[in-house]
Protein backbone atom coordinates (compact mmCIF):
# COMPACT_ATOMS: atom_id res chain seq x y z
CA UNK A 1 -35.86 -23.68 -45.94
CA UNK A 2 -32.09 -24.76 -45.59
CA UNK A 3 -31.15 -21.04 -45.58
CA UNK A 4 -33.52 -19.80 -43.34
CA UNK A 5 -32.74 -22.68 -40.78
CA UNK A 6 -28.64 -21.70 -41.63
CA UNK A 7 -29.68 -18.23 -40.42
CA UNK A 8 -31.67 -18.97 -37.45
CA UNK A 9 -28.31 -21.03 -36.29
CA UNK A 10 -26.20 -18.52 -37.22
CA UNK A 11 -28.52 -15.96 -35.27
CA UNK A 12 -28.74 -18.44 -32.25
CA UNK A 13 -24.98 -18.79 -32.13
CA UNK A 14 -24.28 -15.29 -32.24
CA UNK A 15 -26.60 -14.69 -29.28
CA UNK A 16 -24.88 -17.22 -27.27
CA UNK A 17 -21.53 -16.33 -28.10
CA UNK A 18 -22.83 -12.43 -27.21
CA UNK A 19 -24.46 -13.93 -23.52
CA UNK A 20 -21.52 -16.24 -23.02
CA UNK A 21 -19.12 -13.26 -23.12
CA UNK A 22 -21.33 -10.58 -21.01
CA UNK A 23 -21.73 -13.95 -18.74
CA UNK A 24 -17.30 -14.15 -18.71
CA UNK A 25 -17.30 -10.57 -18.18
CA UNK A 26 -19.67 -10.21 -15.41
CA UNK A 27 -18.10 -13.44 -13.47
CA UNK A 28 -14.60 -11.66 -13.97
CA UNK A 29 -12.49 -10.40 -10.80
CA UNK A 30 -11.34 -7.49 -9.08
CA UNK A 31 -7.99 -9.29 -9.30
CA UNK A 32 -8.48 -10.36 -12.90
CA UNK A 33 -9.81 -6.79 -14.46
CA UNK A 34 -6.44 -5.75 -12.53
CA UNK A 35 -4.28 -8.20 -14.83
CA UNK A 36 -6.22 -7.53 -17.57
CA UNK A 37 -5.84 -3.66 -17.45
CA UNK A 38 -2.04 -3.99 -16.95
CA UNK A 39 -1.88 -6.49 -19.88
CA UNK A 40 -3.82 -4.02 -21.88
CA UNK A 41 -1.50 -0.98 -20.83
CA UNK A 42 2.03 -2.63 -21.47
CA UNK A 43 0.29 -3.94 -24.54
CA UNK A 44 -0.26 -0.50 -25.96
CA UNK A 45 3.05 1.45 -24.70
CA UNK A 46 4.88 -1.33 -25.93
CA UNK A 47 3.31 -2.94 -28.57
CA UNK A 48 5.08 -1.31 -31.50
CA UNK A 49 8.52 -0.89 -31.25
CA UNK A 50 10.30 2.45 -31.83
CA UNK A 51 13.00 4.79 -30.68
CA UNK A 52 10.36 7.33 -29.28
CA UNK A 53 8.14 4.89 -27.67
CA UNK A 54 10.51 3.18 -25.71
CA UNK A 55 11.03 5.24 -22.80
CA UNK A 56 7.32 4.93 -22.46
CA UNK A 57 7.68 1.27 -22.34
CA UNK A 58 10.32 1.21 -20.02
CA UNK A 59 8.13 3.51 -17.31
CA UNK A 60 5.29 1.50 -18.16
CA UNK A 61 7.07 -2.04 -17.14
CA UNK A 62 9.02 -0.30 -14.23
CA UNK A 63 6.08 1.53 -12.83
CA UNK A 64 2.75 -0.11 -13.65
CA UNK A 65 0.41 -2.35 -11.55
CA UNK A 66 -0.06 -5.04 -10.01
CA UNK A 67 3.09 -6.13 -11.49
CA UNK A 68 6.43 -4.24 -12.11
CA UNK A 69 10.13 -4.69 -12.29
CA UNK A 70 11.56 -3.54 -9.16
CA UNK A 71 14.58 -1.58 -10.01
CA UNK A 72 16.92 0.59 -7.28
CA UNK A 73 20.72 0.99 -6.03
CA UNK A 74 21.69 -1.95 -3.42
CA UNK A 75 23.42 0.09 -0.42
CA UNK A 76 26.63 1.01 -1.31
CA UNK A 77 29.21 -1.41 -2.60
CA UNK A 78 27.04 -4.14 -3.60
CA UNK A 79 25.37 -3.12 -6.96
CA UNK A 80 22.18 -2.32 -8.69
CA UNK A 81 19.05 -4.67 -7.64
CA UNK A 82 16.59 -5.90 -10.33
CA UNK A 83 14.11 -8.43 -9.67
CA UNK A 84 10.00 -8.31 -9.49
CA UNK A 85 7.20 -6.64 -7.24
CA UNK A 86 3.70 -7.73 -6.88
CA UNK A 87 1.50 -3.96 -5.39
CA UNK A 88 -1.52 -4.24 -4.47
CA UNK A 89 -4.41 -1.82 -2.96
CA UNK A 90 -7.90 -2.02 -1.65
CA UNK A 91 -10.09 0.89 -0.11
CA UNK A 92 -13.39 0.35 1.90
CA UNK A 93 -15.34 2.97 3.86
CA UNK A 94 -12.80 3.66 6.86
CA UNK A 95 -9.59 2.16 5.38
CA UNK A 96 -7.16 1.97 2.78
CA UNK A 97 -5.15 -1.23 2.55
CA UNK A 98 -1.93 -1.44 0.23
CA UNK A 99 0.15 -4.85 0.13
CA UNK A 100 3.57 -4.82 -1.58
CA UNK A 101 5.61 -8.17 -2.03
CA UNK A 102 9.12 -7.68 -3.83
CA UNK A 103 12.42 -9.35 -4.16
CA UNK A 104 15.54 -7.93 -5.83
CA UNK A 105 19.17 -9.47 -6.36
CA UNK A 106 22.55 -8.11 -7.86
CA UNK A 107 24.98 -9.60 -9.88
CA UNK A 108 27.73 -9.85 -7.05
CA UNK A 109 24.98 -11.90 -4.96
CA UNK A 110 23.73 -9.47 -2.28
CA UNK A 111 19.57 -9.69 -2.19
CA UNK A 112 17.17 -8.11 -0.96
CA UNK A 113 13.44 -9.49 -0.41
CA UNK A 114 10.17 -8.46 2.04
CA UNK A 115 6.56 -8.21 2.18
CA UNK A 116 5.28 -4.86 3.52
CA UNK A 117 1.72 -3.42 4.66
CA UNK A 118 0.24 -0.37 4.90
CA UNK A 119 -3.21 0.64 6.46
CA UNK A 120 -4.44 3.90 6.40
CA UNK A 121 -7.32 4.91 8.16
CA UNK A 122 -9.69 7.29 5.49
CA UNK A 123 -13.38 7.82 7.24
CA UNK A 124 -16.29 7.75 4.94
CA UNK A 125 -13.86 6.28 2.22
CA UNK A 126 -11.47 9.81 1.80
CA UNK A 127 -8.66 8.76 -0.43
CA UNK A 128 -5.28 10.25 0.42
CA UNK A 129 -5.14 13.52 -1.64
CA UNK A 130 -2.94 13.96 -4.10
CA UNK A 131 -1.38 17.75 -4.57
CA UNK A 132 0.12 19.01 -7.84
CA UNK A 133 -0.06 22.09 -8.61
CA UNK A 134 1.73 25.08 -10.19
CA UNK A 135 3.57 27.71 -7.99
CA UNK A 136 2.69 31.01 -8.80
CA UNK A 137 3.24 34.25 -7.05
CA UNK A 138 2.39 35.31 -3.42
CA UNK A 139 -0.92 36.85 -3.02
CA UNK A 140 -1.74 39.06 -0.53
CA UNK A 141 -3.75 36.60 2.25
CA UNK A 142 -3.72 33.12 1.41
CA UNK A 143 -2.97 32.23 -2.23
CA UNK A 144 -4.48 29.21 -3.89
CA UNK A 145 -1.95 26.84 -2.83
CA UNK A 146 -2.21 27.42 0.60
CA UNK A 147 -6.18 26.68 -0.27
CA UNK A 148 -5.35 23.63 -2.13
CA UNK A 149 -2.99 22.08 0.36
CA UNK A 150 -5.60 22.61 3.84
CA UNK A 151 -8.57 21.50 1.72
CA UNK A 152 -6.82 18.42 0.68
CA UNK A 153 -4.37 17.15 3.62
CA UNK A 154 -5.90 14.84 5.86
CA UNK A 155 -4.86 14.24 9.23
CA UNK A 156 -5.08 9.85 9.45
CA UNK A 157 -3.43 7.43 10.87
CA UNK A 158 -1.21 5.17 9.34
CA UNK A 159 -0.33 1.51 10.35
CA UNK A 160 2.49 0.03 8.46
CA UNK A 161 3.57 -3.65 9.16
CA UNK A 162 6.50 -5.06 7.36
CA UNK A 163 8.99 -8.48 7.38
CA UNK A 164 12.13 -8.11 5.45
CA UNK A 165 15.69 -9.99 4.80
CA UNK A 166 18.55 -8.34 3.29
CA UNK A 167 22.27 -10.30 2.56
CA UNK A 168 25.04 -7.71 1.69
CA UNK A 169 28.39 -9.02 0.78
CA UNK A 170 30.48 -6.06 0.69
CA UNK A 171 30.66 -3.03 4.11
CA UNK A 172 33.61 -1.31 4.45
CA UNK A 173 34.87 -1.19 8.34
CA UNK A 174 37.80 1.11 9.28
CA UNK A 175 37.47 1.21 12.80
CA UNK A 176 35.73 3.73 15.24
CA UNK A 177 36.19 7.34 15.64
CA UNK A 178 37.08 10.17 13.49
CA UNK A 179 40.65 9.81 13.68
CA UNK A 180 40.51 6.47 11.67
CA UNK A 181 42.95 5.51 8.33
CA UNK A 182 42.69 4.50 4.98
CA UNK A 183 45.45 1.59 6.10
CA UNK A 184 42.74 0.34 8.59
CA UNK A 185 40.16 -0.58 5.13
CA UNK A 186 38.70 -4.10 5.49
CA UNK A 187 35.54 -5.56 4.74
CA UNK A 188 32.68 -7.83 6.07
CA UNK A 189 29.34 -9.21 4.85
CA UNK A 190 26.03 -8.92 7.00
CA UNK A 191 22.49 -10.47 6.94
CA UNK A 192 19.60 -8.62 8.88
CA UNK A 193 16.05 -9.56 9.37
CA UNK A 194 13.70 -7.19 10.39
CA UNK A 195 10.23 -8.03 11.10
CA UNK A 196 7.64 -4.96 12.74
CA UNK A 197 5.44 -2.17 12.46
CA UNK A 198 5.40 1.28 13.03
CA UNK A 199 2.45 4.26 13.73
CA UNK A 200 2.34 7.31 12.10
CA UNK A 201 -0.93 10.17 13.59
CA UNK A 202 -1.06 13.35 11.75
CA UNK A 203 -1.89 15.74 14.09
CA UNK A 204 -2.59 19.34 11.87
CA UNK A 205 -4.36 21.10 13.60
CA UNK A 206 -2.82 23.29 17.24
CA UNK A 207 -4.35 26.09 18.53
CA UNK A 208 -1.22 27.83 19.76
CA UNK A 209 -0.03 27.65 16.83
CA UNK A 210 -0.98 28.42 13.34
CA UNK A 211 -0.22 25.88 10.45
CA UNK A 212 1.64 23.48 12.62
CA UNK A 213 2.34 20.23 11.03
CA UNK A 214 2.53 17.87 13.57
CA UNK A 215 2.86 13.82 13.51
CA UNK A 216 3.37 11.39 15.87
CA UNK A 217 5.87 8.46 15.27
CA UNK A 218 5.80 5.23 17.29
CA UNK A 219 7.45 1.99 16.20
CA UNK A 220 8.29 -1.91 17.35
CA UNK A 221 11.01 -4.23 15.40
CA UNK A 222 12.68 -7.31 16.07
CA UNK A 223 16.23 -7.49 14.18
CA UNK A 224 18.21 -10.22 13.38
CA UNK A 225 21.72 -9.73 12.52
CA UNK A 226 24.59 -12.28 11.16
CA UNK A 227 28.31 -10.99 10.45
CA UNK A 228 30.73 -13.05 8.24
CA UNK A 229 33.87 -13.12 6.84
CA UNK A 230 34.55 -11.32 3.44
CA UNK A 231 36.94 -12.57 1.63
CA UNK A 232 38.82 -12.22 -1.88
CA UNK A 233 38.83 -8.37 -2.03
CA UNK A 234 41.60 -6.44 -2.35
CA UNK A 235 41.54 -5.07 1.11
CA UNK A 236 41.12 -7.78 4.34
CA UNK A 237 38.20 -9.01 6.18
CA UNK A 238 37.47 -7.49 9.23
CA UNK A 239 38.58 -9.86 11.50
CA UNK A 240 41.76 -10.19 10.18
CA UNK A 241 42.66 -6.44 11.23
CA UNK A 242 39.87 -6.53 14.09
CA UNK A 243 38.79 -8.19 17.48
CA UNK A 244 35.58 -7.99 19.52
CA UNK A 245 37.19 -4.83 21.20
CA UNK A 246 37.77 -2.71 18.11
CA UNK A 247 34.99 -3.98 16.30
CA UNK A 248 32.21 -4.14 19.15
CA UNK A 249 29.69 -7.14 18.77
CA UNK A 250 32.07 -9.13 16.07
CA UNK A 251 32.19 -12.83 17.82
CA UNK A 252 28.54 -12.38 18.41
CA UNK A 253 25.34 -10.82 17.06
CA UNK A 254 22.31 -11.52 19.35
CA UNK A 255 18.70 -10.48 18.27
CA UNK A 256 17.63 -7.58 19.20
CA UNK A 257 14.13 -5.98 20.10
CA UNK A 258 13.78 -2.39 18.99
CA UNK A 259 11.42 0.37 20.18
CA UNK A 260 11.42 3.74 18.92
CA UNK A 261 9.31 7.32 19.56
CA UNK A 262 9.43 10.19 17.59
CA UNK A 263 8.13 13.68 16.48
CA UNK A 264 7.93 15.45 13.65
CA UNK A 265 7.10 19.23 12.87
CA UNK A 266 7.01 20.36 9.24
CA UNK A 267 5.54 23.63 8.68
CA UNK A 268 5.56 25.70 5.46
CA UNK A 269 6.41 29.87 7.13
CA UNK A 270 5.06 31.77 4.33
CA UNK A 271 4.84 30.28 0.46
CA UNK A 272 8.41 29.33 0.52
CA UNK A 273 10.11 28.19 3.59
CA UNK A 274 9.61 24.42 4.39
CA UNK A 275 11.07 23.30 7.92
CA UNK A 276 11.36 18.99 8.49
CA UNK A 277 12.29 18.83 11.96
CA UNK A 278 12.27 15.14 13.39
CA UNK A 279 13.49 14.27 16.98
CA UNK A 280 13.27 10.21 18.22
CA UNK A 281 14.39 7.40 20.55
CA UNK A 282 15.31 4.34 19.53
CA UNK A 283 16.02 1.71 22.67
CA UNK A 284 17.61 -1.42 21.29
CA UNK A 285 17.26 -4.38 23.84
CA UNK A 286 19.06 -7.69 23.64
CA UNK A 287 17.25 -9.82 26.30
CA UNK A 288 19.71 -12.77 25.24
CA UNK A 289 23.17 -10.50 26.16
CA UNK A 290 22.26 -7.21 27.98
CA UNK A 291 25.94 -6.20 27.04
CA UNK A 292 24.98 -4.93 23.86
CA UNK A 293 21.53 -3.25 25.25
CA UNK A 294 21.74 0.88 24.02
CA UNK A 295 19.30 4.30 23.47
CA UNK A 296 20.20 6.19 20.65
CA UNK A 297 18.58 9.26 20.31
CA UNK A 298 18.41 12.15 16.97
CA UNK A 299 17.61 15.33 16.10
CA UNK A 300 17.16 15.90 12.53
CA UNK A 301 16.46 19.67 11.57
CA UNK A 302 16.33 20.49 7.65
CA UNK A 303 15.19 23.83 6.84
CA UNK A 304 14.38 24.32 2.83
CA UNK A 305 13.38 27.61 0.88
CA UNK A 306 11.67 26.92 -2.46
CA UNK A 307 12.88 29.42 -5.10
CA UNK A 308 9.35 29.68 -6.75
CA UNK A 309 7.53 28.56 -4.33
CA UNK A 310 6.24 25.68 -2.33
CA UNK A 311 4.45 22.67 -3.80
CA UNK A 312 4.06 19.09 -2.53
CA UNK A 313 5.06 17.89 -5.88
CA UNK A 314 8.00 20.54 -5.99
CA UNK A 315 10.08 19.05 -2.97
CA UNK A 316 11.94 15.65 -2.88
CA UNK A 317 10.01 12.46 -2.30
CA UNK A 318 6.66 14.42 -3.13
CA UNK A 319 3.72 13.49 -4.25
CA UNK A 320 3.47 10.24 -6.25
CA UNK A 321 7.12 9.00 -5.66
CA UNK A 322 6.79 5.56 -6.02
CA UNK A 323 4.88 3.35 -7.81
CA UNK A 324 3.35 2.03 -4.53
CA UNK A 325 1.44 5.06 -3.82
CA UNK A 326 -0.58 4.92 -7.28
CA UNK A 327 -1.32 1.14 -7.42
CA UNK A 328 -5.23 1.23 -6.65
CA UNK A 329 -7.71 0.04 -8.88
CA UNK A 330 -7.98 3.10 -10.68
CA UNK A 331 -5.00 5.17 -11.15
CA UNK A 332 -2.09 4.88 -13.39
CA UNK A 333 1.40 6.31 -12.18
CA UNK A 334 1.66 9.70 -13.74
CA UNK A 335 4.11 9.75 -16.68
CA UNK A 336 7.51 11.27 -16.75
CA UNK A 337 7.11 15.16 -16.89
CA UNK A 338 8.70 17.63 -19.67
CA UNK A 339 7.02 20.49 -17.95
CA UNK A 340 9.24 23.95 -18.67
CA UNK A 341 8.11 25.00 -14.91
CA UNK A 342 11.15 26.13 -13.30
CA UNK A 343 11.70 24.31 -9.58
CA UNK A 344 14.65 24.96 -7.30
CA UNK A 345 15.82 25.09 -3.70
CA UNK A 346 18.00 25.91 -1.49
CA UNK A 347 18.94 23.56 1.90
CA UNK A 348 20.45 23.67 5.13
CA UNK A 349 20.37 20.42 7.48
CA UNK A 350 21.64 19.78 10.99
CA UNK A 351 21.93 16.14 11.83
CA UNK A 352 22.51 15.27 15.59
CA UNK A 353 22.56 11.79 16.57
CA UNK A 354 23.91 10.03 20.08
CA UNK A 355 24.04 7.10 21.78
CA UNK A 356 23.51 6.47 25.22
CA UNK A 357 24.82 3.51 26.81
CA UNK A 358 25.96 1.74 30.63
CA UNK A 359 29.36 1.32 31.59
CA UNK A 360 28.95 -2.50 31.30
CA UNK A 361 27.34 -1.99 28.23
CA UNK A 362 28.82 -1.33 24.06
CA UNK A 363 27.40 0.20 20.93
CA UNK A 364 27.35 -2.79 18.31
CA UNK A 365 29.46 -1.93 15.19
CA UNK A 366 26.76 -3.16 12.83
CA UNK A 367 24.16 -0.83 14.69
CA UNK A 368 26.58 2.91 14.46
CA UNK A 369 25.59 5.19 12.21
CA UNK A 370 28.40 6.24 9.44
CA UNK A 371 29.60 9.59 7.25
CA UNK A 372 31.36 9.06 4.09
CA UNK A 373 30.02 8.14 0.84
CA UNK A 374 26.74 6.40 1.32
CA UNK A 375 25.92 4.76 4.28
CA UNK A 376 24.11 1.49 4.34
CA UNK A 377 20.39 3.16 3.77
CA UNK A 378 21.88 4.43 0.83
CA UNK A 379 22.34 8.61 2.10
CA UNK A 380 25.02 10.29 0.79
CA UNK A 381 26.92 12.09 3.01
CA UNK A 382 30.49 13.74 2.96
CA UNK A 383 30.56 11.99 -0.59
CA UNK A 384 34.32 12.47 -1.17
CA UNK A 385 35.24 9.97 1.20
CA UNK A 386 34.82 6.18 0.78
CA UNK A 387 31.39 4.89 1.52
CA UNK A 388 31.17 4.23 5.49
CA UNK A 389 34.74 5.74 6.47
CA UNK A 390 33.85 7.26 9.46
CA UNK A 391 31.79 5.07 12.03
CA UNK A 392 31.08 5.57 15.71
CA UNK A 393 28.17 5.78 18.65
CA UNK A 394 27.74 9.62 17.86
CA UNK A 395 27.65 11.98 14.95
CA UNK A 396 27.46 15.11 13.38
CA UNK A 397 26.79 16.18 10.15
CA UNK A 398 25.60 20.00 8.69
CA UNK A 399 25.03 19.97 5.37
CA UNK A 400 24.06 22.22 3.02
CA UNK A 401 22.20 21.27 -0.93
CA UNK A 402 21.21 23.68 -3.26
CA UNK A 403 19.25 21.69 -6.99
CA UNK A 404 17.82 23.59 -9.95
CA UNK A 405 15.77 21.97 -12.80
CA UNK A 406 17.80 22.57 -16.18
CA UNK A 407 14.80 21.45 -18.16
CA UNK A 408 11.79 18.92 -17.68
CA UNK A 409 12.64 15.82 -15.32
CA UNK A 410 16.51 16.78 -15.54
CA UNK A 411 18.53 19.18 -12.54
CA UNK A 412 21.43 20.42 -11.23
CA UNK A 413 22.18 19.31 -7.08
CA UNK A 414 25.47 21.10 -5.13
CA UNK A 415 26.00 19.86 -1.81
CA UNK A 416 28.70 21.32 0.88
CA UNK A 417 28.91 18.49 3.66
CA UNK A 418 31.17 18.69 7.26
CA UNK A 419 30.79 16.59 9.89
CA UNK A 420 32.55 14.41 11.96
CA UNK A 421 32.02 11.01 14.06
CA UNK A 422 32.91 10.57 17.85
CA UNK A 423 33.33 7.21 20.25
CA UNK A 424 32.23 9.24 23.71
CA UNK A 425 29.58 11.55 23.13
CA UNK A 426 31.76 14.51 25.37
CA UNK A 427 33.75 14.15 22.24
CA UNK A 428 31.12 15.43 19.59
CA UNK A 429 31.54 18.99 18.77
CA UNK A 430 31.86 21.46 15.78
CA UNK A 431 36.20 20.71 15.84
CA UNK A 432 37.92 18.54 13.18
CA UNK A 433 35.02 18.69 10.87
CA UNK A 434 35.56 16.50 7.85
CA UNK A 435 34.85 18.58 5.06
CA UNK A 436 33.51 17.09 1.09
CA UNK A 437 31.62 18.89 -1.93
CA UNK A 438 29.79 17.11 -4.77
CA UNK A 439 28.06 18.53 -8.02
CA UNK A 440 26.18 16.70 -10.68
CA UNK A 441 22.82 15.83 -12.62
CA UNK A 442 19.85 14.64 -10.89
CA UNK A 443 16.40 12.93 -12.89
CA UNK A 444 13.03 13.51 -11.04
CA UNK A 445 9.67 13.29 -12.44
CA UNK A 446 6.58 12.44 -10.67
CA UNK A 447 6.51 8.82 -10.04
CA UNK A 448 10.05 8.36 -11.21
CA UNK A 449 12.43 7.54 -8.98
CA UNK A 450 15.25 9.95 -8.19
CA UNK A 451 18.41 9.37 -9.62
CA UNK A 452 21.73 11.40 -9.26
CA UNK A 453 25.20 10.62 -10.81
CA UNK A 454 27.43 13.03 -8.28
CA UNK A 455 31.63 13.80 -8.66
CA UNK A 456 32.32 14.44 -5.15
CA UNK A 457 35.85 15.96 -4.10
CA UNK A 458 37.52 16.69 -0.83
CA UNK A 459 40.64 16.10 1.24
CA UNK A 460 41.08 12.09 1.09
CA UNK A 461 40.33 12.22 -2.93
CA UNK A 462 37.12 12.12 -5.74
CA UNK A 463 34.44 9.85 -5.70
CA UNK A 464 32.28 9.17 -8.18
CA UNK A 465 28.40 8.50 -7.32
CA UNK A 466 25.28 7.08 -8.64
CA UNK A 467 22.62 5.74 -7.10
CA UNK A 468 18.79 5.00 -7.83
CA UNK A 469 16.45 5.96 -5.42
CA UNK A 470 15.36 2.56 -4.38
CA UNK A 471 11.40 3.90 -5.04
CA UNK A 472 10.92 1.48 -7.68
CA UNK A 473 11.94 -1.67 -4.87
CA UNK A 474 8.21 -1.58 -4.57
CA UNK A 475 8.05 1.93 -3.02
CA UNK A 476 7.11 0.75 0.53
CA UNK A 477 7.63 2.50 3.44
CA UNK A 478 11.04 0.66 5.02
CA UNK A 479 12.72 0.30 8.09
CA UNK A 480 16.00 1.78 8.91
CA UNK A 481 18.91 -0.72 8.41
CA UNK A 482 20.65 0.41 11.37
């Protein structure tokens, strides 16, 4: 009687323990299975340590969701950001939410830290599309490819909304114009605030013409800008060699609001010829002191032919770039590739940009676009030169970039760079070109960010260059620092 009473209890227990736990599971969040799946993914890349599993461990921590380390070259001169980023996504019938919320720091104190939004309007629930494919040969018509990409593009509009503070201690200043020196070096250290939103509308389909790639760009910011002293480096601050007259909008940064329109055209002529043209006005008002009220305007024209062919996962910044843009409740970032695929291009950029401004009226300092090195968004440009040697209203760059995989996530980049800067726009023009070269090793690989280490060489020295696409700093969609 004992036993058979020891077994009924036993039997009872187990069926509560079995009900308790379908109970737990059926009571558990979207939120929760979302923690729980992560756990259960860094749990079994890195669960076991070894030599061979820990690059998988690495991507995992770097890359996963809703949690990963946020990784990513500060702009130049201040250092290599680490810190965390919280990515989250949501889909319902007409809309696709994503919410990213990251913060990164460097060891020489510059931070950066921002909560950014993006809505995307899918009817009847369409998820973006996704296109990786395989390159093959031209067939007569259109070849699968061609198929692939008009079946899956879709032509929806995207709201992004954003709020972000950056602190830089380091920006090299060496006055304005082209005909600057290396004895006019000094240094300052900025805060900027942006808070906005911007509107992107595909628009794919034209009738007058066929395979046009057209989109819309509209935007709205509010900036907040602080310049102080640096001090303690080996070069001076800036307003030890500088006043408010050679360094516009020193004494006083007021806050600016900032509208901006643009257009972009990117259509694929034939199975290898991508063009990226992107024209847009910026008008930056500052209600508080009109004086440093401008329009800049900029033409951006890059023209790319794909060596074996075009694919959306083939070009730069493709498909599945940052962990961001794989962080729904379902799909894992895609892991780092070893495919034997060859992939290589060849490039050819023209870069216009001017600023338009009264006669009562200046171009903040903070707010000109720069060549040399990287410039504060982290571009590289003439990369011989020190980063942001040549600043001014107006500029000119043609550059040319030519990268080759070697073998799996691993490549070759060339670039060939000339440009030049000018105060008055009737100065711009294809004279005095400043002239730079740089060769080295790139890393791509689906969701993996890019990364380049570069030797640069021209007429004011070598440089030496590597920078972390700043992807994995939660992947969002940014605004422009300047």
């Amino acid at each position: 009687m004992k036993t058979g009473l020891k077994r009924f209890c036993i039997n009872c227990l187990g069926a509560l323990l079995c009900i308790s736990l379908s109970l737990a599971s059926a009571q558990e969040s979207v939120e929760q299975a979302q923690f729980r799946r992560e756990g259960e993914r860094v749990a079994d890349a890195c669960g076991r340590f070894s030599f061979k599993a820990a690059p998988m461990c690495g991507y995992t921590l770097f890359t996963d969701h809703p949690l990963h380390i946020a990784a990513g070259s500060m702009p130049p001169l201040n250092g290599f950001g680490l810190g965390g980023a919280f990515v989250w996504a949501k889909n319902t019938n007409n809309w696709r939410m994503n919410w990213d919320f990251d913060a990164v720091g460097s060891i020489g104190g510059a931070w950066r830290g921002g909560g950014y939004m993006q809505v995307m309007h899918t009817p009847r629930g369409t998820k973006p599309a996704v296109v990786v494919v395989i390159p093959g040969p031209a067939e007569s018509g259109k070849t699968e490819e061609k198929k692939k990409r008009e079946r899956l593009t879709h032509p929806y509009t995207v709201l992004n909304l954003y709020a972000q503070a950056i602190s830089l201690n380091k920006v090299n200043y060496f006055g304005i114009g082209n005909d600057t020196s290396l004895t006019g070096a000094s240094t300052f250290g900025m805060s900027e605030t942006i808070v906005g939103g911007s509107v992107i509308k595909p628009v794919f389909e034209w009738p007058a013409i066929q395979g046009l790639n057209l989109t819309l760009m509209a935007e709205v910011n509010g900036r907040l800008i602080n310049v102080r002293a640096d001090n303690g480096q080996s070069v001076p601050s800036i307003g030890t060699l500088y006043t408010n007259a050679t360094a516009p909008g020193l004494t006083s940064q007021p806050g600016f609001v900032q509208f901006g329109e643009g257009i972009r055209i990117k259509p694929v002529v034939g199975d290898r010829l991508q063009l990226n043209y992107l024209g847009n006005i910026q008008e930056f008002s500052a209600p508080s002191n009109s004086r440093y009220s401008f329009l800049r305007w900029t033409a951006d024209l890059a023209h790319t032919f794909y060596l074996y062919g075009y694919s959306e996962s083939a070009r730069p910044g493709g498909a599945g770039s940052s962990p961001d843009q794989c962080a729904d409740t379902t799909t894992k970032c895609p892991g780092v590739s070893l495919t034997r695929n060859l992939s290589g291009s060849i490039g050819v950029r023209l870069l216009l940009s001017e600023s338009i401004n009264s006669a009562s009226s200046v171009v903040p300092f903070y707010f000109q676009p720069t060549l040399g090195g990287q410039d504060i968004n982290s571009a590289l440009t003439l990369g011989s030169y020190q980063d942001y040697r040549y600043r001014a209203p107006n500029l000119l760059l043609l550059q040319g970039i030519f990268e080759h995989s070697i073998w799996g996530p691993i490549g070759m980049q060339f670039m060939a760079d000339q440009g030049r800067v000018a105060a008055d726009r009737g100065d711009l023009g294809f004279s005095h070109l400043r002239h730079s070269f740089a060769a080295g090793l790139t890393l791509r690989a689906g969701a993996f960010p890019m990364v380049y280490v570069m030797f640069a060489w021209g007429s004011e020295g070598n440089h030496n260059i590597f920078n972390m696409n700043t992807s994995l700093l939660g992947g969002s969609l940014r605004p422009s620092l300047y």
